[in-house]
N, C-alpha and C. Protein backbone atom coordinates (compact mmCIF):
# COMPACT_ATOMS: atom_id res chain seq x y z
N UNK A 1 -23.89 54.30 31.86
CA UNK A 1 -22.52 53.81 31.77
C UNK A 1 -22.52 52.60 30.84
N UNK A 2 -21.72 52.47 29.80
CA UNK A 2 -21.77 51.54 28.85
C UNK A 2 -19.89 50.79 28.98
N UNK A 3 -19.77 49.71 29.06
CA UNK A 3 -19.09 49.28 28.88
C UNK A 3 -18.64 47.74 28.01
N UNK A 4 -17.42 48.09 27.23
CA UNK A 4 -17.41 47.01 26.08
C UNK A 4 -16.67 45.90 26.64
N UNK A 5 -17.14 44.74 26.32
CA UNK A 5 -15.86 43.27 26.57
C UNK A 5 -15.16 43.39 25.45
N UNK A 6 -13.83 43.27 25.45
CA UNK A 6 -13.29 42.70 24.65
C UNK A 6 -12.13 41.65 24.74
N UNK A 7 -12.84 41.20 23.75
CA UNK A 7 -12.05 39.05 23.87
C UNK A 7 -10.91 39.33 22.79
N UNK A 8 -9.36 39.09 23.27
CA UNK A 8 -8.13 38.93 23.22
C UNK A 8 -8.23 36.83 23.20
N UNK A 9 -7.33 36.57 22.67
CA UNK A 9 -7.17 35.34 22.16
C UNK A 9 -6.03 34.94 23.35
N UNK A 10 -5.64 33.72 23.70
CA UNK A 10 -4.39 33.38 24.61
C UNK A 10 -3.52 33.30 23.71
N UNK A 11 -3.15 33.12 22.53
CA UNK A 11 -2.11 33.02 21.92
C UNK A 11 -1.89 34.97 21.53
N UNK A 12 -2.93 35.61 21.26
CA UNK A 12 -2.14 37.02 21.15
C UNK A 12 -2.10 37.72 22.83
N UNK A 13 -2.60 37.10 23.96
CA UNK A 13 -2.22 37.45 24.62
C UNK A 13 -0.81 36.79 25.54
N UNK A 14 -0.31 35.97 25.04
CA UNK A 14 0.87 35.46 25.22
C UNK A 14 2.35 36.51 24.04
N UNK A 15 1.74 36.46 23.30
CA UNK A 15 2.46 37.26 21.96
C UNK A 15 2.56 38.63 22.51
N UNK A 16 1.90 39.18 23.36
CA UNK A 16 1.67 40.63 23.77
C UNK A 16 2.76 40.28 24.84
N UNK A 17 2.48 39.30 25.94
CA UNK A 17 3.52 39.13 27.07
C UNK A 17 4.94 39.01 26.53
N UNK A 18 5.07 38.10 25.65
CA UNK A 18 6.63 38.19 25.02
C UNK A 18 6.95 39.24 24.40
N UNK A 19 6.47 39.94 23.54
CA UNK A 19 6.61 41.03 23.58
C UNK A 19 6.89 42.53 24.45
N UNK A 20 6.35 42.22 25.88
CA UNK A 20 6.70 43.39 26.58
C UNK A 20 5.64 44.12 26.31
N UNK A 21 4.52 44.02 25.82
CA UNK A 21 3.76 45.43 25.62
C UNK A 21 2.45 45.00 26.41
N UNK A 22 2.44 44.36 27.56
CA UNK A 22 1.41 43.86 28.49
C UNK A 22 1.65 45.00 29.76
N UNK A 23 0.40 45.58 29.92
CA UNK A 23 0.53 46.26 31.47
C UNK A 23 0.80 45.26 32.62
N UNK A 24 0.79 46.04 33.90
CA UNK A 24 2.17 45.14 34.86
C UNK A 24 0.64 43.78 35.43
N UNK A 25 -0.57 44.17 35.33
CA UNK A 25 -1.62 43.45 35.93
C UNK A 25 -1.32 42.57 34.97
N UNK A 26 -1.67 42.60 33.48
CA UNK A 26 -2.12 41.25 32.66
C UNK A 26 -0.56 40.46 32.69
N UNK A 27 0.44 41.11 32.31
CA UNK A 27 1.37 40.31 32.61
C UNK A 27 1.96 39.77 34.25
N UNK A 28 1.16 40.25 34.65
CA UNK A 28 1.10 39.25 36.17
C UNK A 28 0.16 37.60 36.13
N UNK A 29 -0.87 38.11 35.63
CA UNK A 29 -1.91 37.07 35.23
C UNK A 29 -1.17 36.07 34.08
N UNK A 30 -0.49 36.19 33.44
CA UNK A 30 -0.28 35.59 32.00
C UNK A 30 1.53 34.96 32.80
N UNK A 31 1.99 35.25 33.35
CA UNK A 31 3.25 35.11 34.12
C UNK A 31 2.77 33.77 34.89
N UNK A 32 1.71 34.29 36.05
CA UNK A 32 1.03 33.13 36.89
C UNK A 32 0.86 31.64 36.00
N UNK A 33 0.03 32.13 35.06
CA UNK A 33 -0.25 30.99 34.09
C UNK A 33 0.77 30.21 33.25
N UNK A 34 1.65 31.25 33.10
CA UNK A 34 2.76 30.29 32.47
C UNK A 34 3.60 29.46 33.36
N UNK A 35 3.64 29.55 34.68
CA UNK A 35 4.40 28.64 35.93
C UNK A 35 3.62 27.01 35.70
N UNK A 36 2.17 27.25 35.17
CA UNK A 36 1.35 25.83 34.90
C UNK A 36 1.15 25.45 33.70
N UNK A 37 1.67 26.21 33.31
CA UNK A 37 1.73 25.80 31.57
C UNK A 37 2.66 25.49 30.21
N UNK A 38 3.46 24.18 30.38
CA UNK A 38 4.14 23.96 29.27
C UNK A 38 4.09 24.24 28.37
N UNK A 39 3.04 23.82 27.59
CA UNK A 39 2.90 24.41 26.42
C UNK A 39 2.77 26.08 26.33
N UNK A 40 2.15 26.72 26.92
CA UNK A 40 2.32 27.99 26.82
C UNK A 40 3.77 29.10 27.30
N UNK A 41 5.02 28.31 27.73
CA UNK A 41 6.07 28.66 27.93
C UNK A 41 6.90 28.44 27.04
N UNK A 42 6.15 26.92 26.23
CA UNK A 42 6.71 27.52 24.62
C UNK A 42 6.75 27.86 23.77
N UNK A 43 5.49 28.72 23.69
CA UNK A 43 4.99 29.51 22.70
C UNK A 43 5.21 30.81 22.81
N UNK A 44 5.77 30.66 24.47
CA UNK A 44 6.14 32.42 24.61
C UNK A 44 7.88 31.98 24.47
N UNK A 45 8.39 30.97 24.27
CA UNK A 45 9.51 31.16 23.74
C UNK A 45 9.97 31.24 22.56
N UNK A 46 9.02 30.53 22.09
CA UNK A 46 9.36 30.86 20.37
C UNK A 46 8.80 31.77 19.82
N UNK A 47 7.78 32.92 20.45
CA UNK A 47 7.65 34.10 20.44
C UNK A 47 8.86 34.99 20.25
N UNK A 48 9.69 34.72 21.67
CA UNK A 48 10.82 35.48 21.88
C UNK A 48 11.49 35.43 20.73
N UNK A 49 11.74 34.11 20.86
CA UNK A 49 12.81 34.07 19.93
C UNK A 49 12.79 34.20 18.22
N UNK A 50 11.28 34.36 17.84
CA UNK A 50 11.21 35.35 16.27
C UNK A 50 11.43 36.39 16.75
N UNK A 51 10.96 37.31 17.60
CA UNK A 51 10.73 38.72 18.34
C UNK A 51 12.89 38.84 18.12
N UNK A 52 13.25 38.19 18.52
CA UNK A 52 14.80 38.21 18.70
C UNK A 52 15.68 37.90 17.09
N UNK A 53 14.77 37.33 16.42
CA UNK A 53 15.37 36.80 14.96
C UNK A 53 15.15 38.46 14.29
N UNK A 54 13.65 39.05 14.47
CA UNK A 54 13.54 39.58 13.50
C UNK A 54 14.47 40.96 13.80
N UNK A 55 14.75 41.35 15.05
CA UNK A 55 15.31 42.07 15.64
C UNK A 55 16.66 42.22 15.30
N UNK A 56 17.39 41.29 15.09
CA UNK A 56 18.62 40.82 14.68
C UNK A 56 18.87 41.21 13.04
N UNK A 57 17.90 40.45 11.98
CA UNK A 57 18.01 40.69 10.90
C UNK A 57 17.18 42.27 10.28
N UNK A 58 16.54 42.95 11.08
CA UNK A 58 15.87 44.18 10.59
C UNK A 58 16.46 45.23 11.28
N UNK A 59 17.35 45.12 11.86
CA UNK A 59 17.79 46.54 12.92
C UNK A 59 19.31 46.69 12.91
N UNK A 60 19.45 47.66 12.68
CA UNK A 60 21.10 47.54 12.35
C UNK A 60 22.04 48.02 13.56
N UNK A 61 22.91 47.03 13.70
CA UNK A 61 23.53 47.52 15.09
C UNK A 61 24.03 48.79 15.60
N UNK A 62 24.11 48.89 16.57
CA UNK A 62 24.51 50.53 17.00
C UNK A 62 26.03 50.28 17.81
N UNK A 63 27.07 50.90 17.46
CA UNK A 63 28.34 50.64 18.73
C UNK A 63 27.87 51.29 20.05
N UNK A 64 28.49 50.69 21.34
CA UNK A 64 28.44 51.24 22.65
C UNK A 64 29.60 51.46 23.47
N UNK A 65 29.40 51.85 24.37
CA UNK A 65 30.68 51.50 25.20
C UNK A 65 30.97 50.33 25.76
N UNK A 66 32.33 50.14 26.08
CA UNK A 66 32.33 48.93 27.06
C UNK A 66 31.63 49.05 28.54
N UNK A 67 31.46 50.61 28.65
CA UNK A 67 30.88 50.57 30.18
C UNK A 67 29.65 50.31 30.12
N UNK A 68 28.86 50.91 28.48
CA UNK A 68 27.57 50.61 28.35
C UNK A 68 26.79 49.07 28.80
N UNK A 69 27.55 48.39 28.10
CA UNK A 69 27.85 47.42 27.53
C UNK A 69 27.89 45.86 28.63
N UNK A 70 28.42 46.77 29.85
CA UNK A 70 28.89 45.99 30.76
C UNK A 70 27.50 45.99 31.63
N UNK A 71 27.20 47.89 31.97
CA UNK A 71 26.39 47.98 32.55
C UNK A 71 24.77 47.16 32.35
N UNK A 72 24.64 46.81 30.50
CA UNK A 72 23.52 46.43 30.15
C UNK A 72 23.49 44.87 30.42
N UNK A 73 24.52 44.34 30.10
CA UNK A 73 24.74 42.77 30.87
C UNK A 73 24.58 42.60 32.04
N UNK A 74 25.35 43.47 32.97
CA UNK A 74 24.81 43.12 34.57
C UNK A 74 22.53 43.41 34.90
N UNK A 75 22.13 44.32 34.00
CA UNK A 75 21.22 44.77 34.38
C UNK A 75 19.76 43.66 33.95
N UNK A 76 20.61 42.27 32.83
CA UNK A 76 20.16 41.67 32.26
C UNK A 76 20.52 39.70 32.63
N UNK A 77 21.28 40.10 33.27
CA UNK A 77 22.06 38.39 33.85
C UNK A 77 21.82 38.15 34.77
N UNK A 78 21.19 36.79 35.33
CA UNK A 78 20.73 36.05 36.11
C UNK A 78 21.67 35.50 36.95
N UNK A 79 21.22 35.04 38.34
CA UNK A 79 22.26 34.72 38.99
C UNK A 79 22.67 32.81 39.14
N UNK A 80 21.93 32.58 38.10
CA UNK A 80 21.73 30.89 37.97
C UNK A 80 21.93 30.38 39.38
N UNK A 81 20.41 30.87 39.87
CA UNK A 81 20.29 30.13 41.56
C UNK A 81 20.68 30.53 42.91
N UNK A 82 21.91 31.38 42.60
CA UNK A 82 22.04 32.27 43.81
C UNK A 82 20.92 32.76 44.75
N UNK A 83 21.02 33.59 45.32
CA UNK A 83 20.37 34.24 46.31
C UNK A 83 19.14 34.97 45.34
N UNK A 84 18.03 34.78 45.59
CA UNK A 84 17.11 35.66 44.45
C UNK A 84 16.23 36.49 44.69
N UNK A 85 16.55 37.27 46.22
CA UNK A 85 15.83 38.09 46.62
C UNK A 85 16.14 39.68 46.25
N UNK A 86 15.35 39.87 45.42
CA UNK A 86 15.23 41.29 45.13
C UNK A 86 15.09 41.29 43.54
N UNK A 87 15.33 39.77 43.14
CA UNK A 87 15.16 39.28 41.61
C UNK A 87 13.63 38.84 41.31
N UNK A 88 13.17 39.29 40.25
CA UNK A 88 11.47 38.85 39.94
C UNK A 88 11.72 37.41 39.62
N UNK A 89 11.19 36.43 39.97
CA UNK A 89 10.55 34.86 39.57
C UNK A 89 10.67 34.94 38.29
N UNK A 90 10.90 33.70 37.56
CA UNK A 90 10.94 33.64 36.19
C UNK A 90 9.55 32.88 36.08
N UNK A 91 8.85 32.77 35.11
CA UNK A 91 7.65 32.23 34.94
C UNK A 91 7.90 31.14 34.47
N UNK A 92 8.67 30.50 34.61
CA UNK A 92 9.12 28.95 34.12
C UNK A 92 9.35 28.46 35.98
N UNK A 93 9.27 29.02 37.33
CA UNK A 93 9.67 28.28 38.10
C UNK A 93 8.35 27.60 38.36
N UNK A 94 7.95 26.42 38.38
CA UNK A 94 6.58 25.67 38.05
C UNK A 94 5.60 25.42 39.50
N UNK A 95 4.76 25.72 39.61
CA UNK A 95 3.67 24.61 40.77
C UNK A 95 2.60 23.87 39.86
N UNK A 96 2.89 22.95 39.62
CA UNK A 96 1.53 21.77 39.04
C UNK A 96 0.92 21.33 40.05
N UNK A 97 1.21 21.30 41.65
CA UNK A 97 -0.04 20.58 42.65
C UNK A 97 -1.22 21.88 42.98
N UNK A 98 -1.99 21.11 43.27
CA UNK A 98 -3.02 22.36 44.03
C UNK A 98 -2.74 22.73 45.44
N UNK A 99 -1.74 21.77 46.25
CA UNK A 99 -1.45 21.99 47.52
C UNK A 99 0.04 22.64 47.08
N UNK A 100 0.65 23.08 46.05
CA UNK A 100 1.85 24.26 46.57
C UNK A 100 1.71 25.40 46.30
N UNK A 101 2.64 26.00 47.30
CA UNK A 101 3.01 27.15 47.07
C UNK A 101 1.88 28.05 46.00
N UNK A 102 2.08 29.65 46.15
CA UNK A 102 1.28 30.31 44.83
C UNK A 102 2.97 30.42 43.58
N UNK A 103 1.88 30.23 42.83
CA UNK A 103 3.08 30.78 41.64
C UNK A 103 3.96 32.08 41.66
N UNK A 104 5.12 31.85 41.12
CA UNK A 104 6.27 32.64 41.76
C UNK A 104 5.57 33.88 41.37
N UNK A 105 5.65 34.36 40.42
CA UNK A 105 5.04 35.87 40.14
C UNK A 105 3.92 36.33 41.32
N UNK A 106 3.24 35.57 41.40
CA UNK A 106 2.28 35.87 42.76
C UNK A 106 3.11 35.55 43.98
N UNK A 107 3.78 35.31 44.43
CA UNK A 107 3.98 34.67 45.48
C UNK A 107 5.48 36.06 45.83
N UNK A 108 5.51 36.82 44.79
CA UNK A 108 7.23 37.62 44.90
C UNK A 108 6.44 38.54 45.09
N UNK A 109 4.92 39.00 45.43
CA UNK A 109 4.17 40.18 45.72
C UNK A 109 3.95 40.01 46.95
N UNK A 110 3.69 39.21 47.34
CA UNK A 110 2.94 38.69 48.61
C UNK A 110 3.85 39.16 50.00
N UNK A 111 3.38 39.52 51.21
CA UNK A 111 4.41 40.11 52.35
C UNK A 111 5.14 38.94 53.16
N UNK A 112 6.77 39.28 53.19
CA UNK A 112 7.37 38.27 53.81
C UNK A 112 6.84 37.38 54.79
N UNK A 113 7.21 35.75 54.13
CA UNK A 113 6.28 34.95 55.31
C UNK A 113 5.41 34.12 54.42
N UNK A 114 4.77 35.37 54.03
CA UNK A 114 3.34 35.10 53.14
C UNK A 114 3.14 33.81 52.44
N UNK A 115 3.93 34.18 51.54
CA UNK A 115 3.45 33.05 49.98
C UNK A 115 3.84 31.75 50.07
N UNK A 116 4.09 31.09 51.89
CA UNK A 116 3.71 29.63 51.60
C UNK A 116 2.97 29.52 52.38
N UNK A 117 2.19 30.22 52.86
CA UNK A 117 0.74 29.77 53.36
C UNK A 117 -0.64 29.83 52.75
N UNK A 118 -1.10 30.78 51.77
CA UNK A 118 -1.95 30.28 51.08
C UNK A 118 -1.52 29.49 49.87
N UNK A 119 -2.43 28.40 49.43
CA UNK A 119 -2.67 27.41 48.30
C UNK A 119 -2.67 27.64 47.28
N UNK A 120 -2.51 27.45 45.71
CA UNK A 120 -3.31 28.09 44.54
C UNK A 120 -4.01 26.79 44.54
C-alpha cells in the first residue's frame, strides 16, 4: 500500500474554501480555523470578493423570474441574529479563549446540549 502526502498551502487552501470547491470535512476544518483567525477571514474575504468581481465582469447576466428571484434571496439571506437554529454558523462568529465554547462550525455538529461542554 503506497500512499502520497500532499502539501496544499493555507492561502490556496483558504482560496479553495472561498471558492466552494472544498469537500464538507476540509471546509469544516478551514471554517473552525477561520472563527480564530483574523487575518485569515480576510483573505477569505477578499477572495470572495475577486471571486464576485470577476463573476460580475466575465459572465453575462441571465433574466429570471420574480419568483426565481425571490426564491434565491430567501435561500441566501440571513436572519441578522434572529433565532439561528437550523442556520449553519458563520465562520466569523469568534472563540479566541481556550476556555470557550468549540467553534461554531464544530459546535452546530455536536448533539443538543453538547457544544458547551467540551473546550477547544
Amino acid at each position: 500500500m503506497t500512499s502520497k502526502t500532499v502539501h496544499v498551502s493555507c492561502e490556496q487552501l483558504l482560496l479553495d474554501y472561498a471558492a466552494g470547491t472544498l469537500d464538507e470535512a476540509h471546509s469544516l476544518v478551514v471554517a473552525a480555523y477561520l472563527t480564530l483567525s483574523p487575518s485569515g477571514r480576510r483573505y477569505v474575504d477578499e477572495c470572495e470578493a475577486l471571486g464576485g468581481a470577476l463573476i460580475e465582469h466575465l459572465c453575462t447576466p441571465v433574466a429570471i423570474s420574480a419568483e426565481c428571484r425571490s426564491a434565491l434571496l430567501a435561500k441566501i439571506s440571513c436572519n441578522n441574529g434572529a433565532d439561528t437554529e437550523g442556520r449553519a454558523p458563520c465562520c466569523n462568529e469568534t472563540s479566541f479563549s481556550c476556555n470557550a465554547p468549540l467553534p461554531a462550525p464544530l459546535a452546530r455538529l455536536m448533539p443538543p446540549g453538547m457544544s458547551k461542554k467540551p473546550r477547544w
